[in-house]
N, C-alpha and C. Protein backbone atom coordinates (compact mmCIF):
# COMPACT_ATOMS: atom_id res chain seq x y z
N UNK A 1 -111.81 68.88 16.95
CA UNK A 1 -110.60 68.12 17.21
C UNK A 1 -110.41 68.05 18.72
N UNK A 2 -110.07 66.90 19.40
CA UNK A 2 -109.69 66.81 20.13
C UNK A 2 -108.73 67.08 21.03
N UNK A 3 -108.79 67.89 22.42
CA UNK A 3 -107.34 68.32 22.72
C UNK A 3 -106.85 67.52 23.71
N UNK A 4 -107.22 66.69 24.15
CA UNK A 4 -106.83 65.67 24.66
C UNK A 4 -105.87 64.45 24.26
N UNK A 5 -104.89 64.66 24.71
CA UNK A 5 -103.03 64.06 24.14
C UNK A 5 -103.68 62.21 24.41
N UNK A 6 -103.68 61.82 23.33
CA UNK A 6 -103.53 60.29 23.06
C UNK A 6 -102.23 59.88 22.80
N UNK A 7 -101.22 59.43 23.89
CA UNK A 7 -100.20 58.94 23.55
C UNK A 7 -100.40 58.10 22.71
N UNK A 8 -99.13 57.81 21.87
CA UNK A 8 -98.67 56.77 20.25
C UNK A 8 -97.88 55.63 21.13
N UNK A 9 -98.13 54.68 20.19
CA UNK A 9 -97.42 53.41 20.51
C UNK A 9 -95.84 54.04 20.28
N UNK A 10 -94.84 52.78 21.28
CA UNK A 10 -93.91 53.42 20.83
C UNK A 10 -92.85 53.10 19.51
N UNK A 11 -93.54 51.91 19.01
CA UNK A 11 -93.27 51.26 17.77
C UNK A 11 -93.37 52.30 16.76
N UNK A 12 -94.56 52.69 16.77
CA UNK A 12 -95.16 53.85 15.72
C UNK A 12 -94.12 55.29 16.09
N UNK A 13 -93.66 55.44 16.91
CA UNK A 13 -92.36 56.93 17.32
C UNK A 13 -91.68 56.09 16.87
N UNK A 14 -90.87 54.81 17.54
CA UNK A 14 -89.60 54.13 16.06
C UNK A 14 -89.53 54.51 14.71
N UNK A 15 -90.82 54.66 13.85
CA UNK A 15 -90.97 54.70 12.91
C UNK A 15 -90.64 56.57 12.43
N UNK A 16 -91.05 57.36 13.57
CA UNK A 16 -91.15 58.56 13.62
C UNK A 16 -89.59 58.74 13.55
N UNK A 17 -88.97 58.16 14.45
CA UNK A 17 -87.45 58.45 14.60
C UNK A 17 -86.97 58.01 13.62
N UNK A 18 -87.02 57.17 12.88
CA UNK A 18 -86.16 56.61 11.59
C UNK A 18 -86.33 57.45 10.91
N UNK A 19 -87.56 57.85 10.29
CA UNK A 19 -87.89 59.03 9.10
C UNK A 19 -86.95 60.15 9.59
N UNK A 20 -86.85 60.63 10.71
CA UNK A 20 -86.16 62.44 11.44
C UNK A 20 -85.06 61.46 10.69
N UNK A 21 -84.60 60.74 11.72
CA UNK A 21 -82.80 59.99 11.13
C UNK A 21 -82.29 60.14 9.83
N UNK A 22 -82.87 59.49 8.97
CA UNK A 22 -82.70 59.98 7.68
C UNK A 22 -82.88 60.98 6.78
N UNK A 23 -83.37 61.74 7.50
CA UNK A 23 -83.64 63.06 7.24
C UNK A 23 -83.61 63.54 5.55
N UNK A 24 -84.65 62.68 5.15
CA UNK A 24 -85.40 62.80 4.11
C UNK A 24 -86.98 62.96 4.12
N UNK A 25 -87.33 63.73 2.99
CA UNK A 25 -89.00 63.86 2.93
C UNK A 25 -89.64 62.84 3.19
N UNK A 26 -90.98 62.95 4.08
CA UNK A 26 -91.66 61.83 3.96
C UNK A 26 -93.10 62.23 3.46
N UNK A 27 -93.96 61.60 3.29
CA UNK A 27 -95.55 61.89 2.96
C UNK A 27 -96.18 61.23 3.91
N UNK A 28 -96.67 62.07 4.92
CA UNK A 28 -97.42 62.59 6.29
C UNK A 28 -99.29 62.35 5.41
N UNK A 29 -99.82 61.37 6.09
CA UNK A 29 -101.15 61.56 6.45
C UNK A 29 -101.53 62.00 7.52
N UNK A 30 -102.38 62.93 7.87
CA UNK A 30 -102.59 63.30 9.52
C UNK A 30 -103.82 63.99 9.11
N UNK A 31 -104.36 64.55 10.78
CA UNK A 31 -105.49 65.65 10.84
C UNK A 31 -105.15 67.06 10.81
N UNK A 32 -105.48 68.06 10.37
CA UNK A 32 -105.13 69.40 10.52
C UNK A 32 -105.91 69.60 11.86
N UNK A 33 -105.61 70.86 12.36
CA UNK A 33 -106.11 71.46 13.80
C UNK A 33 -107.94 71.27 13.85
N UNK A 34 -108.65 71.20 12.56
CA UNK A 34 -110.00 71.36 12.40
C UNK A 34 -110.28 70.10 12.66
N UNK A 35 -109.71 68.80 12.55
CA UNK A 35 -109.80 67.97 12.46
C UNK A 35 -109.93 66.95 10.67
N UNK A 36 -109.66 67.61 10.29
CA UNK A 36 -109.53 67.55 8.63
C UNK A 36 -108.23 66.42 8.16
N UNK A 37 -108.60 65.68 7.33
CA UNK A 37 -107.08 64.90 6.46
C UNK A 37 -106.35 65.71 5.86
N UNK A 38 -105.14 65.68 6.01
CA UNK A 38 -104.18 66.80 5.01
C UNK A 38 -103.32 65.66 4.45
N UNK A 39 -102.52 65.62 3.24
CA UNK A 39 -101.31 65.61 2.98
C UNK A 39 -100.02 66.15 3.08
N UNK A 40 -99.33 66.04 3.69
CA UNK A 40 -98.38 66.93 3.84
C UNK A 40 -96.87 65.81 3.25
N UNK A 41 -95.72 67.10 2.41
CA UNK A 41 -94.58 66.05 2.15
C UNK A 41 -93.33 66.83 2.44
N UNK A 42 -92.85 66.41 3.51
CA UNK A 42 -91.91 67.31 4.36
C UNK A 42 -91.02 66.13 4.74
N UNK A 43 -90.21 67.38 5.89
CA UNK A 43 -88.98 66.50 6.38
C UNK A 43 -88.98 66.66 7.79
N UNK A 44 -88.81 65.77 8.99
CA UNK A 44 -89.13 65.68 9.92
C UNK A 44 -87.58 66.45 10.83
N UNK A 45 -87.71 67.65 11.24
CA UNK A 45 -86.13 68.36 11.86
C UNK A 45 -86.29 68.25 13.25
N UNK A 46 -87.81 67.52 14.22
CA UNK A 46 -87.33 68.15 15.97
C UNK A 46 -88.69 66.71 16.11
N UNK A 47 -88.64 65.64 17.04
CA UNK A 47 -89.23 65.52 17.78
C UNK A 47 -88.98 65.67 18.66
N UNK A 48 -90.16 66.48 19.91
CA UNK A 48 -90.09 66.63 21.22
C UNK A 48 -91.46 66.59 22.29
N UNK A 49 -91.20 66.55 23.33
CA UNK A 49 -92.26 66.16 24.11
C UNK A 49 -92.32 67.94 24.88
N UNK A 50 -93.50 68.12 25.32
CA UNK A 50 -94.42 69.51 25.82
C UNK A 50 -95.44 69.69 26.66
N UNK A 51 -95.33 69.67 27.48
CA UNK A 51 -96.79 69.83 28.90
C UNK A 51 -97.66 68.36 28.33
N UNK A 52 -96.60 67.59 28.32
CA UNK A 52 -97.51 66.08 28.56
C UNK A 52 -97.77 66.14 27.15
N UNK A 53 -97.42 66.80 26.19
CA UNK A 53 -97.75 65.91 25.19
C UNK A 53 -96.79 65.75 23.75
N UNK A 54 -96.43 65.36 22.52
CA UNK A 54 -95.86 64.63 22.15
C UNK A 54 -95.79 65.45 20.48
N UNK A 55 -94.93 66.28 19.63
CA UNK A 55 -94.86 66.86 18.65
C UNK A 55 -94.17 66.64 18.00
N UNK A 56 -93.94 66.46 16.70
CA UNK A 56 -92.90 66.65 15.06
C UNK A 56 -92.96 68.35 14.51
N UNK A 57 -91.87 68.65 14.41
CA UNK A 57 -91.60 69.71 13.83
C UNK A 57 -91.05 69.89 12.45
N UNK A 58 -91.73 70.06 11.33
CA UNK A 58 -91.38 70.22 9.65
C UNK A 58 -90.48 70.74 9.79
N UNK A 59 -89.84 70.79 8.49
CA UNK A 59 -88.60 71.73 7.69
C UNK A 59 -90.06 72.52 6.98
N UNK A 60 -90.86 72.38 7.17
CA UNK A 60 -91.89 73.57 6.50
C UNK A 60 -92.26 74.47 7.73
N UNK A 61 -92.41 74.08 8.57
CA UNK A 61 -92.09 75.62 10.09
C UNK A 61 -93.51 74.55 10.51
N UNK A 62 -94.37 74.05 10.19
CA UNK A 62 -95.09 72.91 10.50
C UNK A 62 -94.98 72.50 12.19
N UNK A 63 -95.82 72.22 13.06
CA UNK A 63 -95.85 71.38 14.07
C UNK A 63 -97.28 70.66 14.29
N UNK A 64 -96.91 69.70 14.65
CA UNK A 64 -97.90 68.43 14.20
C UNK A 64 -97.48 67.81 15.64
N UNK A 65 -98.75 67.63 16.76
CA UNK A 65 -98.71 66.65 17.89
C UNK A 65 -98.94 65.23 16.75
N UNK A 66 -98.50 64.48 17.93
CA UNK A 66 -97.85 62.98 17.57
C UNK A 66 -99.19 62.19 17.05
N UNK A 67 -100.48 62.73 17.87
CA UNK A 67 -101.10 61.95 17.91
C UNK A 67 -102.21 62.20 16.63
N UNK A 68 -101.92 63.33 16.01
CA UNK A 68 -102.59 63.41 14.81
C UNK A 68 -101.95 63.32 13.33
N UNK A 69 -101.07 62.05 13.63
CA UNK A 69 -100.36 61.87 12.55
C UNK A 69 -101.70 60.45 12.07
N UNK A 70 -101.94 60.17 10.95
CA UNK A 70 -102.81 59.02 10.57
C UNK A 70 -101.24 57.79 10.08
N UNK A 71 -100.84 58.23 9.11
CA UNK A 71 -99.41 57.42 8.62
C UNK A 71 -98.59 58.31 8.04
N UNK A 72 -96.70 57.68 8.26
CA UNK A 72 -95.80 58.29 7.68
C UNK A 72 -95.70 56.94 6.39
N UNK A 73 -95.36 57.57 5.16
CA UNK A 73 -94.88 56.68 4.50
C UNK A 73 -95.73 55.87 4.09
N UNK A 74 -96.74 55.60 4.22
CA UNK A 74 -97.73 54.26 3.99
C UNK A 74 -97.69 53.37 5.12
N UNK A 75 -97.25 53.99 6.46
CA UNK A 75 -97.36 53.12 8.13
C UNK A 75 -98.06 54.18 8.62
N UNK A 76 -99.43 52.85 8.85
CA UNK A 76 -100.69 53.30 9.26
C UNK A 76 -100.22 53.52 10.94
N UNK A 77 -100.68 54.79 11.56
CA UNK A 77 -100.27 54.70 13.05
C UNK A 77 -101.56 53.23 13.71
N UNK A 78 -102.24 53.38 12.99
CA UNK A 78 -104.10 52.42 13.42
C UNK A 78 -103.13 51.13 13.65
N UNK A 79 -101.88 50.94 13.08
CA UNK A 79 -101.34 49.56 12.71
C UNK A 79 -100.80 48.66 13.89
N UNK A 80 -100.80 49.77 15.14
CA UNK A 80 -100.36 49.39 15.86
C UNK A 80 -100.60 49.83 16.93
N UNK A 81 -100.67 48.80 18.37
CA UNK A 81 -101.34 48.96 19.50
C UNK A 81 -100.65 48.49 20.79
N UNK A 82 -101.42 49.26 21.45
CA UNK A 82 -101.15 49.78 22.93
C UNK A 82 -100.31 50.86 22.75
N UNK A 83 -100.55 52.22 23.56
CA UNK A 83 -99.95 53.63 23.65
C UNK A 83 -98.79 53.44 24.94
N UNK A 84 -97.58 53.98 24.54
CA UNK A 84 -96.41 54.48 25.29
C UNK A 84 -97.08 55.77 26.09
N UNK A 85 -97.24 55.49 27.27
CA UNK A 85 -97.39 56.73 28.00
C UNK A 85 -95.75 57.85 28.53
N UNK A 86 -96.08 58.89 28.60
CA UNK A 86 -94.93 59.79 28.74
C UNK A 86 -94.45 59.58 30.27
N UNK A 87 -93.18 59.89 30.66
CA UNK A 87 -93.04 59.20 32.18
C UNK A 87 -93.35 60.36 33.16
N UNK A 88 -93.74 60.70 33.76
CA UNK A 88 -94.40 61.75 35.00
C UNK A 88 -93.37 62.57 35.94
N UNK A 89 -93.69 63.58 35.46
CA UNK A 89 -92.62 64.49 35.88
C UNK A 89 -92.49 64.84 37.63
């Protein structure tokens, strides 16, 4: 797996923020740390940004960088292009 932070479009965090907002379960496609597909069906309680790079925090104790989310919900992150870079501290 890659440790190198690929900022997300910021359309695709819209989508991130609506799911936290409503703060209902969603069904998370992503990579685990190995680089592996997981399912995961949680509830999104903290996005925040971290030494340049970009995380979701579960109601399952879960943290997931931004950029290894695949889709929330059936929204493919692939769906959408050009990356929001973070602004420089």
């Amino acid at each position: 797996m890659s440790t190198v932070y690929v900022p997300i479009n910021c359309e695709f965090h819209d989508v991130l923020e609506a799911t936290a907002v409503r703060r209902r379960p969603a069904i998370f496609s992503l990579r685990d740390p190995a680089g592996q597909p997981a399912t995961v069906h949680a509830r999104i309680v903290d996005l925040y940004a971290h030494d340049g790079m970009e995380y979701m925090r579960l109601d399952d104790g879960r943290v997931v960088r931004l950029d290894h989310i695949i889709s929330v919900d059936g929204v493919a992150q692939a769906s959408f292009t050009d990356a929001c870079a973070l602004p420089a501290h």
